[in-house]
PDB file of N, CA and C in Angstrom:
ATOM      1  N   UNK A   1       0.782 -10.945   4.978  1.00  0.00           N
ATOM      2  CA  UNK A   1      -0.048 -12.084   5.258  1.00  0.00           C
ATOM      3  C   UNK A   1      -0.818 -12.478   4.007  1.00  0.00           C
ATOM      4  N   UNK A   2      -0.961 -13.630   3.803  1.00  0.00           N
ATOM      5  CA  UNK A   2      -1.668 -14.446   2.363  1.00  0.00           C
ATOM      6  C   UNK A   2      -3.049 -14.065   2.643  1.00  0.00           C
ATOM      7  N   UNK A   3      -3.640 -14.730   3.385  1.00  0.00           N
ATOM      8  CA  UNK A   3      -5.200 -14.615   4.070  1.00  0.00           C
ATOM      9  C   UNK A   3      -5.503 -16.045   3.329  1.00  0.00           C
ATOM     10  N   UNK A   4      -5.087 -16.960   3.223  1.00  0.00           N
ATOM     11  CA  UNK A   4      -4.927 -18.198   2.513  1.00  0.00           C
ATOM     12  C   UNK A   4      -4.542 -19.023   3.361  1.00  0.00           C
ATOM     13  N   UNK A   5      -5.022 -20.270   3.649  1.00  0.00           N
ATOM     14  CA  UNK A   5      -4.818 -21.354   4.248  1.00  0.00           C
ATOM     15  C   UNK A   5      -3.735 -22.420   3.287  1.00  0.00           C
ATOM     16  N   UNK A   6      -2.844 -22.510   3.662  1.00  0.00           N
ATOM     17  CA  UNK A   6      -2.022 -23.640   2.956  1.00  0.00           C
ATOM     18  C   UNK A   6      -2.232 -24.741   3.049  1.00  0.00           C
ATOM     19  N   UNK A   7      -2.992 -25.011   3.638  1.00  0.00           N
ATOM     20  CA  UNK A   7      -3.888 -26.355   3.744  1.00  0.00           C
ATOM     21  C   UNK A   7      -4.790 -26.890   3.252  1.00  0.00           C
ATOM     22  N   UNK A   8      -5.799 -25.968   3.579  1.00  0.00           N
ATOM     23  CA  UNK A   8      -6.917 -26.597   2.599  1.00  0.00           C
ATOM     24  C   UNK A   8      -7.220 -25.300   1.502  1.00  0.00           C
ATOM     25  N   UNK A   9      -6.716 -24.207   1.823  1.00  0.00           N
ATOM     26  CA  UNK A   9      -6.889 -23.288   0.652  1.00  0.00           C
ATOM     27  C   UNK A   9      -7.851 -22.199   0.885  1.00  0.00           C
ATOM     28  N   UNK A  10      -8.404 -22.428   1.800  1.00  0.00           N
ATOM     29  CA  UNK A  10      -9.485 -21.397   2.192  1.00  0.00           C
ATOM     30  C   UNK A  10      -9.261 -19.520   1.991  1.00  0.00           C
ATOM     31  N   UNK A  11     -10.108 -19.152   1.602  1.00  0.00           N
ATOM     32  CA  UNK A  11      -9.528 -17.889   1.269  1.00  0.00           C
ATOM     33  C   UNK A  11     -10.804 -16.916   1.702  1.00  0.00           C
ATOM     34  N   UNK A  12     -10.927 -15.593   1.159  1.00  0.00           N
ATOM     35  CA  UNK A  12     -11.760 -14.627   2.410  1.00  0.00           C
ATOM     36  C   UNK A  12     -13.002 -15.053   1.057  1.00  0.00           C
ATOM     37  N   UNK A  13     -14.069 -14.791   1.992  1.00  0.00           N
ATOM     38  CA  UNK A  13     -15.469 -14.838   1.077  1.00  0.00           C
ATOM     39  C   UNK A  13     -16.197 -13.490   1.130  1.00  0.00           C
ATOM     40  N   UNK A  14     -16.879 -13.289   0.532  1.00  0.00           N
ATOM     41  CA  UNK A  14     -17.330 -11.954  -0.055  1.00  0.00           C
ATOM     42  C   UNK A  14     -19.489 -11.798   0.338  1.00  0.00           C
ATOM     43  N   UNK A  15     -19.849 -10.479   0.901  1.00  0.00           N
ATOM     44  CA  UNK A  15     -20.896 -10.597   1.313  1.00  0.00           C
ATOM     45  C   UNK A  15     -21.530  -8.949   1.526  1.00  0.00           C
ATOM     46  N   UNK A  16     -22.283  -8.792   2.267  1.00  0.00           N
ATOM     47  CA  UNK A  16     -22.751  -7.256   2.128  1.00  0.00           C
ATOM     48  C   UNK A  16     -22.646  -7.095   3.871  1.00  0.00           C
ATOM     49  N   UNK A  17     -22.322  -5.796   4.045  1.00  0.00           N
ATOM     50  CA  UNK A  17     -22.847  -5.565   5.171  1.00  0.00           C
ATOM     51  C   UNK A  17     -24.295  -4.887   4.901  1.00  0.00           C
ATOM     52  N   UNK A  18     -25.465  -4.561   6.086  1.00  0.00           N
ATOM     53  CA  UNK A  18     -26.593  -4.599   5.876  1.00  0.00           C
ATOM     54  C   UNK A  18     -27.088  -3.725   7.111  1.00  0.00           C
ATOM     55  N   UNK A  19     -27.522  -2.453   6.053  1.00  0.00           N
ATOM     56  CA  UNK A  19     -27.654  -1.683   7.428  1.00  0.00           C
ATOM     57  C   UNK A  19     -29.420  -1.352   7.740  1.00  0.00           C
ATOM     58  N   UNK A  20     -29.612  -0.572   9.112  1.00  0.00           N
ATOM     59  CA  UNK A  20     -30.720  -0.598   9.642  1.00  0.00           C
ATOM     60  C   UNK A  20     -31.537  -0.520   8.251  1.00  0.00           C
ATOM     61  N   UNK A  21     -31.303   0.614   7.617  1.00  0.00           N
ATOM     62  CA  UNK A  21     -32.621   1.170   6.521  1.00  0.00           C
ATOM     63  C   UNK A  21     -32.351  -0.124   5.354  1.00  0.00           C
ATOM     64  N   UNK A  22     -31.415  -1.072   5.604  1.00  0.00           N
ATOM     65  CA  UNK A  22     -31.744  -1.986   4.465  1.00  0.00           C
ATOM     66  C   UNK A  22     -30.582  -1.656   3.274  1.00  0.00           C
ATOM     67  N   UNK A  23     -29.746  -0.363   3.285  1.00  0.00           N
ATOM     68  CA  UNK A  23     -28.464  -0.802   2.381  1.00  0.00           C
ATOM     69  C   UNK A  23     -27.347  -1.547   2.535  1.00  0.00           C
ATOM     70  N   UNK A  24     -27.143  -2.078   1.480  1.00  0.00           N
ATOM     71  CA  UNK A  24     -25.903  -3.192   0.953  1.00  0.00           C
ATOM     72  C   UNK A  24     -24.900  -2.561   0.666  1.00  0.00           C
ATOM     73  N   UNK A  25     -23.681  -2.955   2.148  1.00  0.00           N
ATOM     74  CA  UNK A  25     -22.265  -2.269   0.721  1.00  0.00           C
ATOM     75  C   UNK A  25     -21.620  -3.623   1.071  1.00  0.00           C
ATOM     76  N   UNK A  26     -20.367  -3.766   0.289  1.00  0.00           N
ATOM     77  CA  UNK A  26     -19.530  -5.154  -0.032  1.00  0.00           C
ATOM     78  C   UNK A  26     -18.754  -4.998   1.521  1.00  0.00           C
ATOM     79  N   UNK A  27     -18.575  -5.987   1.431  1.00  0.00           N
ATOM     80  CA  UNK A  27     -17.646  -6.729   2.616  1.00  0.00           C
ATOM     81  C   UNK A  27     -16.902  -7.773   2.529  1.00  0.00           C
ATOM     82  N   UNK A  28     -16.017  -8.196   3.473  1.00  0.00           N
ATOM     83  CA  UNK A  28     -14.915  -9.385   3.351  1.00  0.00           C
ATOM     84  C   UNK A  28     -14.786  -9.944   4.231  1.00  0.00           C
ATOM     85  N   UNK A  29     -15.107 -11.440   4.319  1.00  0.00           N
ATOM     86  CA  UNK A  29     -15.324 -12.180   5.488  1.00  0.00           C
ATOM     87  C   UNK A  29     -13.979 -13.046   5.367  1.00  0.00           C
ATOM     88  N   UNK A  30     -13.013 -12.473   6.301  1.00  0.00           N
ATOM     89  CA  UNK A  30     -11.589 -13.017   6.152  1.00  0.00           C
ATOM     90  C   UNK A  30     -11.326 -14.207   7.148  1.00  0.00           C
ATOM     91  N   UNK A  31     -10.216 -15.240   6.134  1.00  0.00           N
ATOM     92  CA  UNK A  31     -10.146 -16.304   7.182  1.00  0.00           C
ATOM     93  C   UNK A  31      -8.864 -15.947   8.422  1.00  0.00           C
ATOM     94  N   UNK A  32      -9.355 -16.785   9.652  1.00  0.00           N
ATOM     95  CA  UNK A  32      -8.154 -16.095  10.620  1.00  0.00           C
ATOM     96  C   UNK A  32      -7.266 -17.544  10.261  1.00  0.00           C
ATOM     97  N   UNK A  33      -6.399 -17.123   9.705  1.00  0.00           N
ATOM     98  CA  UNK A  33      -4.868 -17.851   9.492  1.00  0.00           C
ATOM     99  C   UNK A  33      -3.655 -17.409  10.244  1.00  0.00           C
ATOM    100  N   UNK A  34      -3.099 -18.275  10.594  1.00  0.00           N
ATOM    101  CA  UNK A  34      -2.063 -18.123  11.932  1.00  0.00           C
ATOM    102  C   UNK A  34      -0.572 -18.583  10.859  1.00  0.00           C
ATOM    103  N   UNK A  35       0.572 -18.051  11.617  1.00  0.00           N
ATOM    104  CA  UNK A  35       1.604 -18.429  10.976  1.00  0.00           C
ATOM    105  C   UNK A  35       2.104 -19.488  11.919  1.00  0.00           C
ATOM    106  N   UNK A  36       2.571 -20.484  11.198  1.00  0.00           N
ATOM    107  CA  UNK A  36       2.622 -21.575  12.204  1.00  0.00           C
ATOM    108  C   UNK A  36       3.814 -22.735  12.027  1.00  0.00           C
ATOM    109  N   UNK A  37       5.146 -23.152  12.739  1.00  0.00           N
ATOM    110  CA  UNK A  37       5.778 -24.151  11.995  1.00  0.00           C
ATOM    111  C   UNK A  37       5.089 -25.002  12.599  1.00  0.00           C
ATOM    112  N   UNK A  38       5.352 -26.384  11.318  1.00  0.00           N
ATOM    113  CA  UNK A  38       4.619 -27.133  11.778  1.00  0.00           C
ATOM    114  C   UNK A  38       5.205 -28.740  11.096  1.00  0.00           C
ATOM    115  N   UNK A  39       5.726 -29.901  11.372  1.00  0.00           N
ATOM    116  CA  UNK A  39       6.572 -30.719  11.496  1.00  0.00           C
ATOM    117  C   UNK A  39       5.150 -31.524  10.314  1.00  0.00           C
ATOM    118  N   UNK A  40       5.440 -31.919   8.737  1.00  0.00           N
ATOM    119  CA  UNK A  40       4.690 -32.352   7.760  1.00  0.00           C
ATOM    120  C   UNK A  40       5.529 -33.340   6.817  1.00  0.00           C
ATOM    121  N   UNK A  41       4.991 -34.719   6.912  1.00  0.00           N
ATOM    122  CA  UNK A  41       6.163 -35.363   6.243  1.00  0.00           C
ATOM    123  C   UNK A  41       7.713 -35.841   6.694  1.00  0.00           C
ATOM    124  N   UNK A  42       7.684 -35.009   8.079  1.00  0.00           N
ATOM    125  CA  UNK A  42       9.225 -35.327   8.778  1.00  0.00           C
ATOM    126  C   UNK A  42      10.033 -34.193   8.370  1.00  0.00           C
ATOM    127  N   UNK A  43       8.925 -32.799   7.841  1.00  0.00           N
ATOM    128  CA  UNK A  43      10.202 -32.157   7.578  1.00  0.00           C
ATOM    129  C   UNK A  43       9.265 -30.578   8.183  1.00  0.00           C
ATOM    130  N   UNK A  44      10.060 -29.896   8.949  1.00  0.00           N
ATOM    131  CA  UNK A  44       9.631 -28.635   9.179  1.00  0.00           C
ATOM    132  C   UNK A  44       9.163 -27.373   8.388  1.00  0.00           C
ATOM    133  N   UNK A  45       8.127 -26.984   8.685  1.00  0.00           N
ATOM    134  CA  UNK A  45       7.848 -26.139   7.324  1.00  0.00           C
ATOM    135  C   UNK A  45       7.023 -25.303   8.049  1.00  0.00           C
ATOM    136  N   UNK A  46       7.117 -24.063   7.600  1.00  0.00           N
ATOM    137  CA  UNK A  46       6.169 -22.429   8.156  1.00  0.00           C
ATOM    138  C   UNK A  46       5.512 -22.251   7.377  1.00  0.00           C
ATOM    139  N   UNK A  47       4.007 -22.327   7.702  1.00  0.00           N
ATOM    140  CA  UNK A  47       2.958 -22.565   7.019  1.00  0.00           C
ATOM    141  C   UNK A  47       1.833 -21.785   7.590  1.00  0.00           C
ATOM    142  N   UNK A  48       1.325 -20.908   6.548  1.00  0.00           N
ATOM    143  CA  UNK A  48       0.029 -20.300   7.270  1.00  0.00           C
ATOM    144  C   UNK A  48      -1.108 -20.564   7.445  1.00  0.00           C
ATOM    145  N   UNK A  49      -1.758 -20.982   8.351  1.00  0.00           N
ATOM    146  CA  UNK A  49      -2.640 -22.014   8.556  1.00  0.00           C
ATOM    147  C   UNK A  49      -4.123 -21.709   8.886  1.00  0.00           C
ATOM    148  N   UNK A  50      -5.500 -22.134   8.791  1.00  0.00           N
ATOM    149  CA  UNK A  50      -6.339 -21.797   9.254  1.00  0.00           C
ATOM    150  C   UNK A  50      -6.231 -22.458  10.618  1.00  0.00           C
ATOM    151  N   UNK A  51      -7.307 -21.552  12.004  1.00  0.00           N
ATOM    152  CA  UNK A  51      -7.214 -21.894  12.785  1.00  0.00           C
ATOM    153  C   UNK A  51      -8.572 -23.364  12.678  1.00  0.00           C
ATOM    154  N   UNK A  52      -9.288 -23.841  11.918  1.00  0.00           N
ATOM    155  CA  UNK A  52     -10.251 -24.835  11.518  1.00  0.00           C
ATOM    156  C   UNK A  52      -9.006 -26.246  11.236  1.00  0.00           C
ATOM    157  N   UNK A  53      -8.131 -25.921  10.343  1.00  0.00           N
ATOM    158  CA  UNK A  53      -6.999 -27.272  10.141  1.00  0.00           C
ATOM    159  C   UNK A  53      -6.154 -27.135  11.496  1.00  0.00           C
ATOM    160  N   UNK A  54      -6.121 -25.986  12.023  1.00  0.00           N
ATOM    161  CA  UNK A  54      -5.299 -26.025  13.332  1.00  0.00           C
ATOM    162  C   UNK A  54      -6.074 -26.948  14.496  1.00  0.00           C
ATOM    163  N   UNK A  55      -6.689 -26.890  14.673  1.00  0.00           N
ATOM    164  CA  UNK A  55      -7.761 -27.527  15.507  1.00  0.00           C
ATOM    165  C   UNK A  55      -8.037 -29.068  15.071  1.00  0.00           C
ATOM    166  N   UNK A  56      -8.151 -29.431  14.377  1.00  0.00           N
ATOM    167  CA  UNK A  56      -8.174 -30.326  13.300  1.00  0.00           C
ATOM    168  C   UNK A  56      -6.456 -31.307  13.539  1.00  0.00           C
ATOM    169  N   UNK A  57      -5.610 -30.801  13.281  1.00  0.00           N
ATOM    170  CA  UNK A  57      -4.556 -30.918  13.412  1.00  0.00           C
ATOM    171  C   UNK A  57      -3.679 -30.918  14.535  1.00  0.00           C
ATOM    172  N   UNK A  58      -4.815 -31.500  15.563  1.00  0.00           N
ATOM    173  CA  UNK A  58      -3.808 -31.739  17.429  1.00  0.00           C
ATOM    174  C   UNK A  58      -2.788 -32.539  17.586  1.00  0.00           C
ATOM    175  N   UNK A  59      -3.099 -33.758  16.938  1.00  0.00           N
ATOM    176  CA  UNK A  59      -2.274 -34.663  16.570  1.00  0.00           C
ATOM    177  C   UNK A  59      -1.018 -34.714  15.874  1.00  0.00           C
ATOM    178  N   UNK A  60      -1.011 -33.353  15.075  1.00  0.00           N
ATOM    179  CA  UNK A  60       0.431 -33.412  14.646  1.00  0.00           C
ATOM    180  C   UNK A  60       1.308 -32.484  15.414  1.00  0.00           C
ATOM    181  N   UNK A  61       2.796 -32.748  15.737  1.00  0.00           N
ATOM    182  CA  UNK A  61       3.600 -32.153  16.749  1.00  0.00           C
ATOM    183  C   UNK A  61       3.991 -30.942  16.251  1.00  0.00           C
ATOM    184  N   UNK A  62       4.119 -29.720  16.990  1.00  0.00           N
ATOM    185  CA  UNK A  62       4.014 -28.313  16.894  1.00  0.00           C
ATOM    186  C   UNK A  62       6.268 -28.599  16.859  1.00  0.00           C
ATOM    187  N   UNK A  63       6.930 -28.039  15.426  1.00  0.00           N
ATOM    188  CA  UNK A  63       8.046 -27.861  15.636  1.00  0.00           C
ATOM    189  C   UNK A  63       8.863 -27.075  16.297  1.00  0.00           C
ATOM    190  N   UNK A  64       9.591 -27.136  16.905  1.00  0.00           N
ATOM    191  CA  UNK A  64      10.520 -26.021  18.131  1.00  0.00           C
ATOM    192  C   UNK A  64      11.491 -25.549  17.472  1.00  0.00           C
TER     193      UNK A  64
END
């Protein structure tokens, strides 16, 4: 899996987790990207997608 949106590009962002007493360790706030065909231009294509452009994207027809 990419963890990359082929769409708009979105990728995981970076942050701390934060515990009771107040320490910081790194963390990864990953995007949920779906594998998805998806009919672009008139032409079918498998594309991994965020579920934000998925949602976004009702209007375009899901390929069979």
């Amino acid at each position: 899996m990419t963890g990359r949106c082929d769409v708009c590009s979105r990728g995981p962002q970076y942050g701390h987790n934060v515990s009771h007493s107040n320490r910081k360790t790194n963390r990864r706030f990953l995007v949920n990207v779906q594998h998805r065909r998806v009919v672009m231009d008139g032409r079918v294509r498998n594309l991994y997608i965020c579920t934000r452009c998925l949602r976004n994207m009702v209007k375009v027809p899901k390929a069979r």
